[in-house]
C-alpha atoms as a PDB file:
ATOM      1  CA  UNK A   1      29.755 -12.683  26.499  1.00  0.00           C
ATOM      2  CA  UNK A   2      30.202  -9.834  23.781  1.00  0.00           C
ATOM      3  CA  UNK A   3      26.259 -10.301  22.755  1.00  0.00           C
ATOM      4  CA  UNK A   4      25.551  -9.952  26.849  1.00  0.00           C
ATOM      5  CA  UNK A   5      27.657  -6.958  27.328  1.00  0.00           C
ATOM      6  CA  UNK A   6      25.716  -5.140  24.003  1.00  0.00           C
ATOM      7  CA  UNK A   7      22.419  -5.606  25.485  1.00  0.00           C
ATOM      8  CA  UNK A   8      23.791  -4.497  28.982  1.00  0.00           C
ATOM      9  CA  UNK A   9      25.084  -1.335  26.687  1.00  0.00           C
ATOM     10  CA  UNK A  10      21.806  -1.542  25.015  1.00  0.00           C
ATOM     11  CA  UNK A  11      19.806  -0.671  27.993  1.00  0.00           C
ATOM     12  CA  UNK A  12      21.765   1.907  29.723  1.00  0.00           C
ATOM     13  CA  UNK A  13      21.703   3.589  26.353  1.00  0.00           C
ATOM     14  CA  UNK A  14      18.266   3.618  27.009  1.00  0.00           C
ATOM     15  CA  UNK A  15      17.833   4.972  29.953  1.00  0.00           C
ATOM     16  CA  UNK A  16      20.878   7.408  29.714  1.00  0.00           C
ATOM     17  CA  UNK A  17      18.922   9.254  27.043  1.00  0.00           C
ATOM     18  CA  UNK A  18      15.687   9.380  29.121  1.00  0.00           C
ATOM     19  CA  UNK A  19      14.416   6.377  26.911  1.00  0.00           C
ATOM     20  CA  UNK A  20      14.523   8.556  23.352  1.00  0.00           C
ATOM     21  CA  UNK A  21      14.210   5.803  20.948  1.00  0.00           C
ATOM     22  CA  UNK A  22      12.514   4.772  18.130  1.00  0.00           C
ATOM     23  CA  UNK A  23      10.484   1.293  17.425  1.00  0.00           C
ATOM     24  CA  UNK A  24      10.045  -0.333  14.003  1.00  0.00           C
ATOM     25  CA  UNK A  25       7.049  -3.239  13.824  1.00  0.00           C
ATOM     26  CA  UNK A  26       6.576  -5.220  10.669  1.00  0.00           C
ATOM     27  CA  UNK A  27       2.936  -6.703   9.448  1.00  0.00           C
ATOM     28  CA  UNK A  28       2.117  -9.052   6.940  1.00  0.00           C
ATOM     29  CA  UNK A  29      -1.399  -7.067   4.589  1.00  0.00           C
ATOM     30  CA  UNK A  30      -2.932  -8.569   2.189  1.00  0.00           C
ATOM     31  CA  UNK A  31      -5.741  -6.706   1.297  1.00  0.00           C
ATOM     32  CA  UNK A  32      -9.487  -8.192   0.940  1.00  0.00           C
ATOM     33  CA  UNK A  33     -10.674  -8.833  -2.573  1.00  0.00           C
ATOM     34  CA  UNK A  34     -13.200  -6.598  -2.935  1.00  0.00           C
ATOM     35  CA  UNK A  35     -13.917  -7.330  -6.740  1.00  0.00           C
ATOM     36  CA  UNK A  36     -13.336  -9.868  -9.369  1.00  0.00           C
ATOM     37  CA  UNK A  37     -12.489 -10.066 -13.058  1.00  0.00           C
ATOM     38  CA  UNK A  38     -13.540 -12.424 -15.742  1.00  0.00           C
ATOM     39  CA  UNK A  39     -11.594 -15.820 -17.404  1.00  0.00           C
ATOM     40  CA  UNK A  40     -10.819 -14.244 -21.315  1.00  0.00           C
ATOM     41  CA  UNK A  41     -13.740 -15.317 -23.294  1.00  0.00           C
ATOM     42  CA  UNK A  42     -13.868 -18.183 -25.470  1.00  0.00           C
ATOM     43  CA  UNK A  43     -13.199 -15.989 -28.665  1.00  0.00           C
ATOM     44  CA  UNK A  44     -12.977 -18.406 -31.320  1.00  0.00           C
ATOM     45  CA  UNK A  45     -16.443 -19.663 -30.230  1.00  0.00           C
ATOM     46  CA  UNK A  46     -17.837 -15.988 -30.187  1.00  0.00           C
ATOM     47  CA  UNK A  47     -16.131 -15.588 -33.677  1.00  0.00           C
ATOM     48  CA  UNK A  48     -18.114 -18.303 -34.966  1.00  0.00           C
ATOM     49  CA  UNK A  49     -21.376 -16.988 -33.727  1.00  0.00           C
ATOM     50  CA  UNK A  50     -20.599 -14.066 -35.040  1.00  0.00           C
ATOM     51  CA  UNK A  51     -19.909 -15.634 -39.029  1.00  0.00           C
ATOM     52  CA  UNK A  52     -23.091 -17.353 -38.474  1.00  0.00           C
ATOM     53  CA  UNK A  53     -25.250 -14.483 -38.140  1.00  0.00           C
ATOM     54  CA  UNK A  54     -23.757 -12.524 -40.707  1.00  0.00           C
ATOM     55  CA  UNK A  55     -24.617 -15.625 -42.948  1.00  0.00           C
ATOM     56  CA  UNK A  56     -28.363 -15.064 -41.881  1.00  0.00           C
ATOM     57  CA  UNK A  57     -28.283 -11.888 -42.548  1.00  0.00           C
ATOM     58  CA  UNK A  58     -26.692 -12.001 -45.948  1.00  0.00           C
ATOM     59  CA  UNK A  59     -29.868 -14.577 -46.772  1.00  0.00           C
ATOM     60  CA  UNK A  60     -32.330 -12.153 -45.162  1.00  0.00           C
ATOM     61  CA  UNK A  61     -30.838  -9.795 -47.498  1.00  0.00           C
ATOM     62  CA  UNK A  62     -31.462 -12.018 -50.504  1.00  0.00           C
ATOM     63  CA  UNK A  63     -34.384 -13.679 -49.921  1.00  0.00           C
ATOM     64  CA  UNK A  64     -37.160 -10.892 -49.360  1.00  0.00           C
ATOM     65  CA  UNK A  65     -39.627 -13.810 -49.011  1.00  0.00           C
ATOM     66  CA  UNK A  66     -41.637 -12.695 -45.502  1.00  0.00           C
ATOM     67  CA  UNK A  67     -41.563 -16.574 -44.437  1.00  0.00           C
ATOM     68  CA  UNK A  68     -38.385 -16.801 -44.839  1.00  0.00           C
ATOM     69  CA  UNK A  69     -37.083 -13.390 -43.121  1.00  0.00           C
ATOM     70  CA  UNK A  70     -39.126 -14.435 -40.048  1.00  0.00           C
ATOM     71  CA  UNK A  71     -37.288 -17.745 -39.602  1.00  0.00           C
ATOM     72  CA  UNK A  72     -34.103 -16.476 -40.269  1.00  0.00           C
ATOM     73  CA  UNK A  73     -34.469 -13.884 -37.490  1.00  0.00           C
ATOM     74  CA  UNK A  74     -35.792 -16.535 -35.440  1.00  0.00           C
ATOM     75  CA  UNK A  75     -32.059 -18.482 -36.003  1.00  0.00           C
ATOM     76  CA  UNK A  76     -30.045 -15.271 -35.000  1.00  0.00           C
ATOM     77  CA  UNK A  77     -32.489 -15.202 -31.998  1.00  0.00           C
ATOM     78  CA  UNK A  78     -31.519 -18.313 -31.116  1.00  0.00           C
ATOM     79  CA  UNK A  79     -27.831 -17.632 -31.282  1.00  0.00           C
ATOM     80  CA  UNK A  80     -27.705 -14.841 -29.411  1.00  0.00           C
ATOM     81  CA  UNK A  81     -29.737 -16.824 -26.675  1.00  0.00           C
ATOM     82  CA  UNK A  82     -26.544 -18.876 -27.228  1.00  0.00           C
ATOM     83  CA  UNK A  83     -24.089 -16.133 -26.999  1.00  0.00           C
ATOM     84  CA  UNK A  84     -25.863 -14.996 -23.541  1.00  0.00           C
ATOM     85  CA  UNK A  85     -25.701 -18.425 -22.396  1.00  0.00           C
ATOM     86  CA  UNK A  86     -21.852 -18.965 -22.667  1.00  0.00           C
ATOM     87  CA  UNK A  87     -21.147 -15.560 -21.461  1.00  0.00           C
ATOM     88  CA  UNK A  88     -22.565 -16.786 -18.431  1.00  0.00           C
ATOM     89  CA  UNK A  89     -20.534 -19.537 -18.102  1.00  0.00           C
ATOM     90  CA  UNK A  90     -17.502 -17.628 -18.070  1.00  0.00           C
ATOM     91  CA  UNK A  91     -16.188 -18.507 -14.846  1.00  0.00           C
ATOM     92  CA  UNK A  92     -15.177 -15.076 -12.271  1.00  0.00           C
ATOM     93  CA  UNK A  93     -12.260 -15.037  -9.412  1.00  0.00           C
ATOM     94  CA  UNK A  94     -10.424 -12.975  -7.756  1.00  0.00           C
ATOM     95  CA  UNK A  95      -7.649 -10.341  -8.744  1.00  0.00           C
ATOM     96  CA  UNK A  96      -4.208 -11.584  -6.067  1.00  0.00           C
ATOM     97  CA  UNK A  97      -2.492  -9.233  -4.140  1.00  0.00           C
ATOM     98  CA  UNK A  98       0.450 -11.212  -2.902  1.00  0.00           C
ATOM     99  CA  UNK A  99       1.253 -10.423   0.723  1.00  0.00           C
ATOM    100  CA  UNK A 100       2.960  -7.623   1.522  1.00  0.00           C
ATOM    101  CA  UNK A 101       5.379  -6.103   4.604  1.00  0.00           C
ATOM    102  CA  UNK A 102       3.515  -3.021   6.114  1.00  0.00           C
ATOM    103  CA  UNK A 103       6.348  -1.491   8.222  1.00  0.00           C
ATOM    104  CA  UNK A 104       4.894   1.256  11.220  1.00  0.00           C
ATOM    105  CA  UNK A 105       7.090   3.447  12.927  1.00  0.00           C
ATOM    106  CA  UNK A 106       6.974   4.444  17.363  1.00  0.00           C
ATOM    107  CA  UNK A 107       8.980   7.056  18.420  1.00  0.00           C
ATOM    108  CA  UNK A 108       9.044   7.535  22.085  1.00  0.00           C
ATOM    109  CA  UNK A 109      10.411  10.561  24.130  1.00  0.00           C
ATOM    110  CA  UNK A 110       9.503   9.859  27.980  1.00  0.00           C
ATOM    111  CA  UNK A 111       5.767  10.031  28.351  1.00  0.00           C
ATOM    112  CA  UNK A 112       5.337  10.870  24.985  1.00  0.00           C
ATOM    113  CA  UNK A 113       4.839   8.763  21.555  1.00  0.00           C
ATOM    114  CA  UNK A 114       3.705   8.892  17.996  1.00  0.00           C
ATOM    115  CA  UNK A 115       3.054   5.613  16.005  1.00  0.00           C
ATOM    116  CA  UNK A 116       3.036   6.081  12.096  1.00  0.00           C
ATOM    117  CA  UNK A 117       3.539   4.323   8.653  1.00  0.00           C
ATOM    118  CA  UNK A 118       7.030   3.969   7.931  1.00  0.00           C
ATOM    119  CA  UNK A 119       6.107   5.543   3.977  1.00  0.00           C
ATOM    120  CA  UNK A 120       2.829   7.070   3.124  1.00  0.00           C
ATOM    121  CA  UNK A 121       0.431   4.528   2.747  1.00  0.00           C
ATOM    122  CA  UNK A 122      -1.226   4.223  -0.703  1.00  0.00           C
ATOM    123  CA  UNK A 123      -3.818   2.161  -3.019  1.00  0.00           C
ATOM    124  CA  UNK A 124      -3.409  -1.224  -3.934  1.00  0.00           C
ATOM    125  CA  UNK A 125      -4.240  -1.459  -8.077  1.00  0.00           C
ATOM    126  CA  UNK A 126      -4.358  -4.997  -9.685  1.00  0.00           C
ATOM    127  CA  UNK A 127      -5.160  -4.660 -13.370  1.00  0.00           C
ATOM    128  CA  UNK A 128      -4.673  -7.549 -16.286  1.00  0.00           C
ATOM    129  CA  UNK A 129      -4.393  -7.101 -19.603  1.00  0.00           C
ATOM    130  CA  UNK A 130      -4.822  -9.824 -22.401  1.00  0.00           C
ATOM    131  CA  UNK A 131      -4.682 -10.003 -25.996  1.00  0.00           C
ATOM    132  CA  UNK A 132      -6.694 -12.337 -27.954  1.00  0.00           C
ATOM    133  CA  UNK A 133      -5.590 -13.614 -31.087  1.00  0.00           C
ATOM    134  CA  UNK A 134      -6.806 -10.751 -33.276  1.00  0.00           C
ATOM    135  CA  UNK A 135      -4.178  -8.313 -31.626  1.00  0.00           C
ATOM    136  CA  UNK A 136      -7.142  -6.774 -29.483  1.00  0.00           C
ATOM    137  CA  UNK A 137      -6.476  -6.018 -25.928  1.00  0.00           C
ATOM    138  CA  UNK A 138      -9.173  -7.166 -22.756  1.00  0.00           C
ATOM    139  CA  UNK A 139      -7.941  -5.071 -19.345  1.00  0.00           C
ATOM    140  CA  UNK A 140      -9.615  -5.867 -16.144  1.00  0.00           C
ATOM    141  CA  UNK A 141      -8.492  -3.377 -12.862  1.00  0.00           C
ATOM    142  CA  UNK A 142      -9.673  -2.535  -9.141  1.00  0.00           C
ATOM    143  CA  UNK A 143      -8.086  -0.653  -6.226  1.00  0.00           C
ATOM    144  CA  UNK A 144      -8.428  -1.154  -2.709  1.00  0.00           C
ATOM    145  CA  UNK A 145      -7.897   1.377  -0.529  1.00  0.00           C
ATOM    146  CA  UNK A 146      -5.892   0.912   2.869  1.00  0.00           C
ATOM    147  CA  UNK A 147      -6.860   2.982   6.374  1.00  0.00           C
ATOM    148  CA  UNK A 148      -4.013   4.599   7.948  1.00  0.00           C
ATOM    149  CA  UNK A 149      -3.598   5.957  10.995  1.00  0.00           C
ATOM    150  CA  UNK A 150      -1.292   8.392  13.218  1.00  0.00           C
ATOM    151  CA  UNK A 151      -1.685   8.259  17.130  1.00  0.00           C
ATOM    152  CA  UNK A 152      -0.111  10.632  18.887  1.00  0.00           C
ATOM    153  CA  UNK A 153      -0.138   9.654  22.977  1.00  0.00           C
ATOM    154  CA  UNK A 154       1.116  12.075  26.006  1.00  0.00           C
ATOM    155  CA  UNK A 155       0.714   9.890  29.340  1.00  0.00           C
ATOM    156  CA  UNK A 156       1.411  13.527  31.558  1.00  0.00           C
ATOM    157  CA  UNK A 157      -1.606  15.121  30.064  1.00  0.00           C
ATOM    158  CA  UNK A 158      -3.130  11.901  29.490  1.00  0.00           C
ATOM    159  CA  UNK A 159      -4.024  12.831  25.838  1.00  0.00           C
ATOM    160  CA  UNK A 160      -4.564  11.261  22.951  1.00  0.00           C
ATOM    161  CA  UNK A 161      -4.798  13.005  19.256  1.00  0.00           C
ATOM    162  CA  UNK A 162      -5.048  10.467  16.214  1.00  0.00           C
ATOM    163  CA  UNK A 163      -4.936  11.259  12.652  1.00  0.00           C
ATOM    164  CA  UNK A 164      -7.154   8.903  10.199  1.00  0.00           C
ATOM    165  CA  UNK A 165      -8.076   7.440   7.089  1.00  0.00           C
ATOM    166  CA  UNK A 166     -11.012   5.294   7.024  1.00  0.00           C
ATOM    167  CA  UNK A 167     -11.706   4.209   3.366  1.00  0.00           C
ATOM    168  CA  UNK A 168     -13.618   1.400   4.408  1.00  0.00           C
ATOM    169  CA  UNK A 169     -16.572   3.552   4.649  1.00  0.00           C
ATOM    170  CA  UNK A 170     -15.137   6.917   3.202  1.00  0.00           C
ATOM    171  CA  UNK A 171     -13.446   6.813   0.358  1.00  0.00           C
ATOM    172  CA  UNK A 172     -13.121  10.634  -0.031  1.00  0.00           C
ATOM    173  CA  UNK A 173      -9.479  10.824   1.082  1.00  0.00           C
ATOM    174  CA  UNK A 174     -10.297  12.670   4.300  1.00  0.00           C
ATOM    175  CA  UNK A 175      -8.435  12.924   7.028  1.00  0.00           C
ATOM    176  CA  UNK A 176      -9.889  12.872   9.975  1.00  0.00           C
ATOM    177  CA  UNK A 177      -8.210  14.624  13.999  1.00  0.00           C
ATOM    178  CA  UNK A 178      -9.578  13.622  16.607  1.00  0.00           C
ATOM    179  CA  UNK A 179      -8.062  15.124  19.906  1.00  0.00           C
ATOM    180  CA  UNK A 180      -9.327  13.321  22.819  1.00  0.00           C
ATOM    181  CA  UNK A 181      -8.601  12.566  27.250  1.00  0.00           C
ATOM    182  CA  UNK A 182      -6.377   9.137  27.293  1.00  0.00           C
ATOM    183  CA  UNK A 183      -8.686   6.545  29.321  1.00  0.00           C
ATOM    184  CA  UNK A 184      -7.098   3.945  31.239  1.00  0.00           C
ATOM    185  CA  UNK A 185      -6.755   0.580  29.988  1.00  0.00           C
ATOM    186  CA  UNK A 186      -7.398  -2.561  31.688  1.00  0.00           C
ATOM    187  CA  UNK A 187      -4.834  -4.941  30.969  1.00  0.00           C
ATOM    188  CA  UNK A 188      -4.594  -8.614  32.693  1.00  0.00           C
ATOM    189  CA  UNK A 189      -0.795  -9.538  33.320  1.00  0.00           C
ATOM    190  CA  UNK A 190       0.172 -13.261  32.987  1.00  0.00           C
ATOM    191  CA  UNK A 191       3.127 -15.310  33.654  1.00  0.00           C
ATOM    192  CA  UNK A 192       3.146 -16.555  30.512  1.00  0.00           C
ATOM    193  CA  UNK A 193       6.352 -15.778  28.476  1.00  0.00           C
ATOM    194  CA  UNK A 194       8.044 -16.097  25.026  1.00  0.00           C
ATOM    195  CA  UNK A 195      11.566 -14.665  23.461  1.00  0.00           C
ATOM    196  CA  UNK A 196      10.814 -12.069  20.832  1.00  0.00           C
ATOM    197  CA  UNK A 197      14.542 -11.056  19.649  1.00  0.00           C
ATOM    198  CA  UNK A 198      17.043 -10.620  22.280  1.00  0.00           C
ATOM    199  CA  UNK A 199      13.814  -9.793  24.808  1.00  0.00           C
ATOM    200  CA  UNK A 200      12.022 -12.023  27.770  1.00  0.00           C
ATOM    201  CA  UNK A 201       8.277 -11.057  26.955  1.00  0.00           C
ATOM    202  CA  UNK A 202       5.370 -11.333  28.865  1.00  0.00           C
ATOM    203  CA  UNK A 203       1.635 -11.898  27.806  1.00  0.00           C
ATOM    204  CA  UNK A 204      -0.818  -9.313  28.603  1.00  0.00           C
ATOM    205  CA  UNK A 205      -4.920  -9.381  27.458  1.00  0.00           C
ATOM    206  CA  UNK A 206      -6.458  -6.587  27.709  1.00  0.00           C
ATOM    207  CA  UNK A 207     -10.114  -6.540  29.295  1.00  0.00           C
ATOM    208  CA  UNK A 208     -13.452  -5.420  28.605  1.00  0.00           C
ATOM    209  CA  UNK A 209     -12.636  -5.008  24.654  1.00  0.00           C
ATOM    210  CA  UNK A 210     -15.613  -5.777  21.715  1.00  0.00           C
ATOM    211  CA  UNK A 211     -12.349  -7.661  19.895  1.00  0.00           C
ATOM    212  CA  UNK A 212      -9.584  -9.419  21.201  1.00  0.00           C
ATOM    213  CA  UNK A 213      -6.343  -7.890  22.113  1.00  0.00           C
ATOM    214  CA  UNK A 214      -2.996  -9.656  23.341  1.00  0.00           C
ATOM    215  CA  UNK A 215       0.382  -7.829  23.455  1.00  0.00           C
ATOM    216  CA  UNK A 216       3.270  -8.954  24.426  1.00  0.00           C
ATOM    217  CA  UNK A 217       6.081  -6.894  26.336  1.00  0.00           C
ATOM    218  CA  UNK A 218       8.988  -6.495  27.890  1.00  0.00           C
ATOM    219  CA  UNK A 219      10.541  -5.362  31.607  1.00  0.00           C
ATOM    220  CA  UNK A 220      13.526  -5.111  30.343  1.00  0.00           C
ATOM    221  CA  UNK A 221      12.821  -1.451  28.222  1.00  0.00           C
ATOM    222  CA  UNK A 222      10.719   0.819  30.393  1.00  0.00           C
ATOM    223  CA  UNK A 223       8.449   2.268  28.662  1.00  0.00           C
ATOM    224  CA  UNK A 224       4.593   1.599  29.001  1.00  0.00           C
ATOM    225  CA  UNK A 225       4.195   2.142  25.117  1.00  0.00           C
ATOM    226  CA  UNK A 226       3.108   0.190  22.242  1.00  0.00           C
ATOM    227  CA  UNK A 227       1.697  -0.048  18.734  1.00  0.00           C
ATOM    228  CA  UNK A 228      -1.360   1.218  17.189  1.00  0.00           C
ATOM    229  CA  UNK A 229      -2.021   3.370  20.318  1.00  0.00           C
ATOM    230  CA  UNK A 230      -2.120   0.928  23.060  1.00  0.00           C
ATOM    231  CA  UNK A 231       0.237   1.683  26.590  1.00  0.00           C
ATOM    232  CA  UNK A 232      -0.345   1.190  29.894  1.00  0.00           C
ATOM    233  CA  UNK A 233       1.837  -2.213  30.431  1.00  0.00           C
ATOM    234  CA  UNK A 234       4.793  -2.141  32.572  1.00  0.00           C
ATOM    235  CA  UNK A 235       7.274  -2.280  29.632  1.00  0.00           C
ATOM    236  CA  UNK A 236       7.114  -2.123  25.726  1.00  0.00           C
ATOM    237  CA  UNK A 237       4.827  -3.224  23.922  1.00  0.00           C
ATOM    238  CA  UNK A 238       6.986  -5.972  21.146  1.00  0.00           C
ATOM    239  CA  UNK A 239       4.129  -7.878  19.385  1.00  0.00           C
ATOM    240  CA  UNK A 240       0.379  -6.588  19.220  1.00  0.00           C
ATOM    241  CA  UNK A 241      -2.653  -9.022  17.947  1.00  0.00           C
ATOM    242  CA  UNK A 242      -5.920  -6.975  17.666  1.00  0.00           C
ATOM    243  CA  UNK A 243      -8.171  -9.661  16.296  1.00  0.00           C
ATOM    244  CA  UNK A 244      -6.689 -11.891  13.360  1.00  0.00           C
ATOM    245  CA  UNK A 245      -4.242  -8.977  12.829  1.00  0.00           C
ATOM    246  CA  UNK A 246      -0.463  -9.210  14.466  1.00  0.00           C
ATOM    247  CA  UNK A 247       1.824  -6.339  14.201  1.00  0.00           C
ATOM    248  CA  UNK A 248       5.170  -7.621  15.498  1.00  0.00           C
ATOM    249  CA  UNK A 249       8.475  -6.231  16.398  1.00  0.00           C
ATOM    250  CA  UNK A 250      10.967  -5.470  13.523  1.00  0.00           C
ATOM    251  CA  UNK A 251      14.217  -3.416  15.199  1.00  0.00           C
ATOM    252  CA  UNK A 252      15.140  -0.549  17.648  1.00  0.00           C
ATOM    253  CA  UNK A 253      17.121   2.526  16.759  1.00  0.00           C
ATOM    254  CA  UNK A 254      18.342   4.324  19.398  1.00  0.00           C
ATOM    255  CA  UNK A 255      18.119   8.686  19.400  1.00  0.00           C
ATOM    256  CA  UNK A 256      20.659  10.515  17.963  1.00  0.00           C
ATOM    257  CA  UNK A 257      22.784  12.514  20.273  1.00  0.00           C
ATOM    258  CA  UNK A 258      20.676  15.796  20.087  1.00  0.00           C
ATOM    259  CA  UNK A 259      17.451  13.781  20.300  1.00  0.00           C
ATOM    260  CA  UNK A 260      13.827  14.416  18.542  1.00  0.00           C
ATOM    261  CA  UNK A 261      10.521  16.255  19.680  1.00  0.00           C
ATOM    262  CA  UNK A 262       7.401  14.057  19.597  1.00  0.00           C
ATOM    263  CA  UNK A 263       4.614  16.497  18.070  1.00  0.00           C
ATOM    264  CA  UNK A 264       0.936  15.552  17.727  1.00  0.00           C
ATOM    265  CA  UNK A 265      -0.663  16.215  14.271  1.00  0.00           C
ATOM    266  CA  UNK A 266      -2.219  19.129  13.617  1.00  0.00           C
ATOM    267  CA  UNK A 267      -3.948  18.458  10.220  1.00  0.00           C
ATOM    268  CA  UNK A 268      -7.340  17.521   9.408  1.00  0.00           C
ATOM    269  CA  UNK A 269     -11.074  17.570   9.828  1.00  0.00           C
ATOM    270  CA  UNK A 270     -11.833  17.708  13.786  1.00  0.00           C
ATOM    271  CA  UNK A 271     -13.990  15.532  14.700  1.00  0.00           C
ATOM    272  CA  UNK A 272     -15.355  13.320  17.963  1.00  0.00           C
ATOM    273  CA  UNK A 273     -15.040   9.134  18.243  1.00  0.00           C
ATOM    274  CA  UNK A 274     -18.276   9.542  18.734  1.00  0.00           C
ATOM    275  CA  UNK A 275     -19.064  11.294  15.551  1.00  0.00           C
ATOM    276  CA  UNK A 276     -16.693   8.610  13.465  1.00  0.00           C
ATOM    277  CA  UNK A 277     -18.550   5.471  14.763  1.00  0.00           C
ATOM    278  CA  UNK A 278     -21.568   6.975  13.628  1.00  0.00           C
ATOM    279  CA  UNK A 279     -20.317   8.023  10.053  1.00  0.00           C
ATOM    280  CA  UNK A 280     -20.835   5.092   8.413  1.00  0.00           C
ATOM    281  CA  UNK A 281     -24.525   5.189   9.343  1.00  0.00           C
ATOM    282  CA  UNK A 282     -24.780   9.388   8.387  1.00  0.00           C
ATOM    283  CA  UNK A 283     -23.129   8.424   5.108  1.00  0.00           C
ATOM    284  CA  UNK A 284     -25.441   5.285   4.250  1.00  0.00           C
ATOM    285  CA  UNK A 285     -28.600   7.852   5.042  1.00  0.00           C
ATOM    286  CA  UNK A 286     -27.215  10.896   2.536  1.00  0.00           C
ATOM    287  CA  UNK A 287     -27.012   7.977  -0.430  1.00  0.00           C
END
């Protein structure tokens, strides 16, 4: 009865402040592994290589005979051909990221929103470092850089003004505004249903999309908002899957008593959609 009457409270909450609230969602990344590092060498092995040659050497040095400087440079051919070959066999795999909570912020204020990281999104760096039994130290790193993105959405003015990072093919740390009309999306409702939290959900797919894209919302808090920039659905948006990637709800906080202004971004290189699909191709042309 008392978990009933909060939810009742809950909801006329929400729509006593003229649905001023803010959404938390919660991803699982795990970056791609865009580079590898190599097993620690075998350095005994290389140690002995290396004592053999300087043996051959020490006999070139002492035996001036031309016969016998030929052949012995024909033995520390052979073990370098050696040395090449094992290096080769040194087996390569892939620096882990463990998997990691990505937390995005929505804050809503009637027809307007603004979806966000929760911190500043960063670089993942993996690096190892070894030491071999001489004391020397062997340090393998990479970095993989994550895409971020701010959408700003007003339904009244049907506008849309985003704020991106696209390292995937620009890895310049640009940021890039693009201010464009909010189209309409065409979402098919189903009866299907599921309990996210405390909330009766239904399953919408939306149509006419290169990827797939399911959400899942709910009648129960009006407001035709959602994740990553997608709206239009007769209730929030809870749980998002565009493609293998889920974003799903984490908590609600409810507005504080003197409320917040939604404000687009304003920072930025303007540019078009248009002129960001076809970066990647503009940027492959200049190198």
């Amino acid at each position: 009865m008392r978990i009933q009457l909060f939810i009742v409270l809950m909801l006329f909450t929400f729509s006593a402040k003229s649905q001023e609230f803010t959404v938390f969602y919660k991803e699982k990344r795990k970056p791609a592994q865009v580079s590898t590092r190599e097993e620690a060498p075998d350095m005994d092995l290389f140690d002995k290589y290396a004592v053999e040659i300087a043996m051959i050497k020490a006999a070139i040095n002492a035996d001036k005979d031309k016969d016998s400087i030929e052949y012995n440079r024909k033995r520390i051919q052979e073990i370098a051909d050696k040395m090449s070959a094992d290096s080769k066999k040194i087996k390569r795999k892939p620096l882990e990221i463990p998997a990691y909570d990505y937390i995005t912020v929505l804050k809503i204020d009637k027809e307007k929103s603004l979806y966000y990281p929760q911190e500043k999104v960063g670089n993942d760096t993996v690096s190892e470092t070894r030491t071999n039994k001489k004391g020397r130290e062997f340090k393998r790193e990479r970095i993989h850089f994550n895409n971020s993105e701010i959408i700003f959405l007003d339904m009244s003015e049907k506008r849309k003004v985003s704020l991106l990072k696209v390292y995937e093919f620009d890895q310049r740390d640009r940021e890039f505004l693009i201010d464009e009309e909010l189209e309409d999306l065409e979402w098919i409702l189903t009866e299907e249903t599921k309990q996210i939290d405390q909330y009766l959900c239904y399953k919408a797919v939306l149509k006419n999309i290169d990827k797939k894209i399911e959400a899942w919302y709910t009648k129960d808090i009006k407001a035709s908002h959602g994740p990553k920039g997608y709206y239009g659905l007769p209730g929030l948006i809870l749980e998002l899957t565009e493609g293998k990637k889920t974003v799903r709800f984490h908590k609600i906080h409810l507005a504080p008593e003197e409320g917040f202004e939604v404000r687009p971004p304003t920072e930025g290189e303007k540019i078009t959609r248009q002129e960001l699909e076809d970066l990647p191709a503009k940027l492959f042309n200049q190198y």
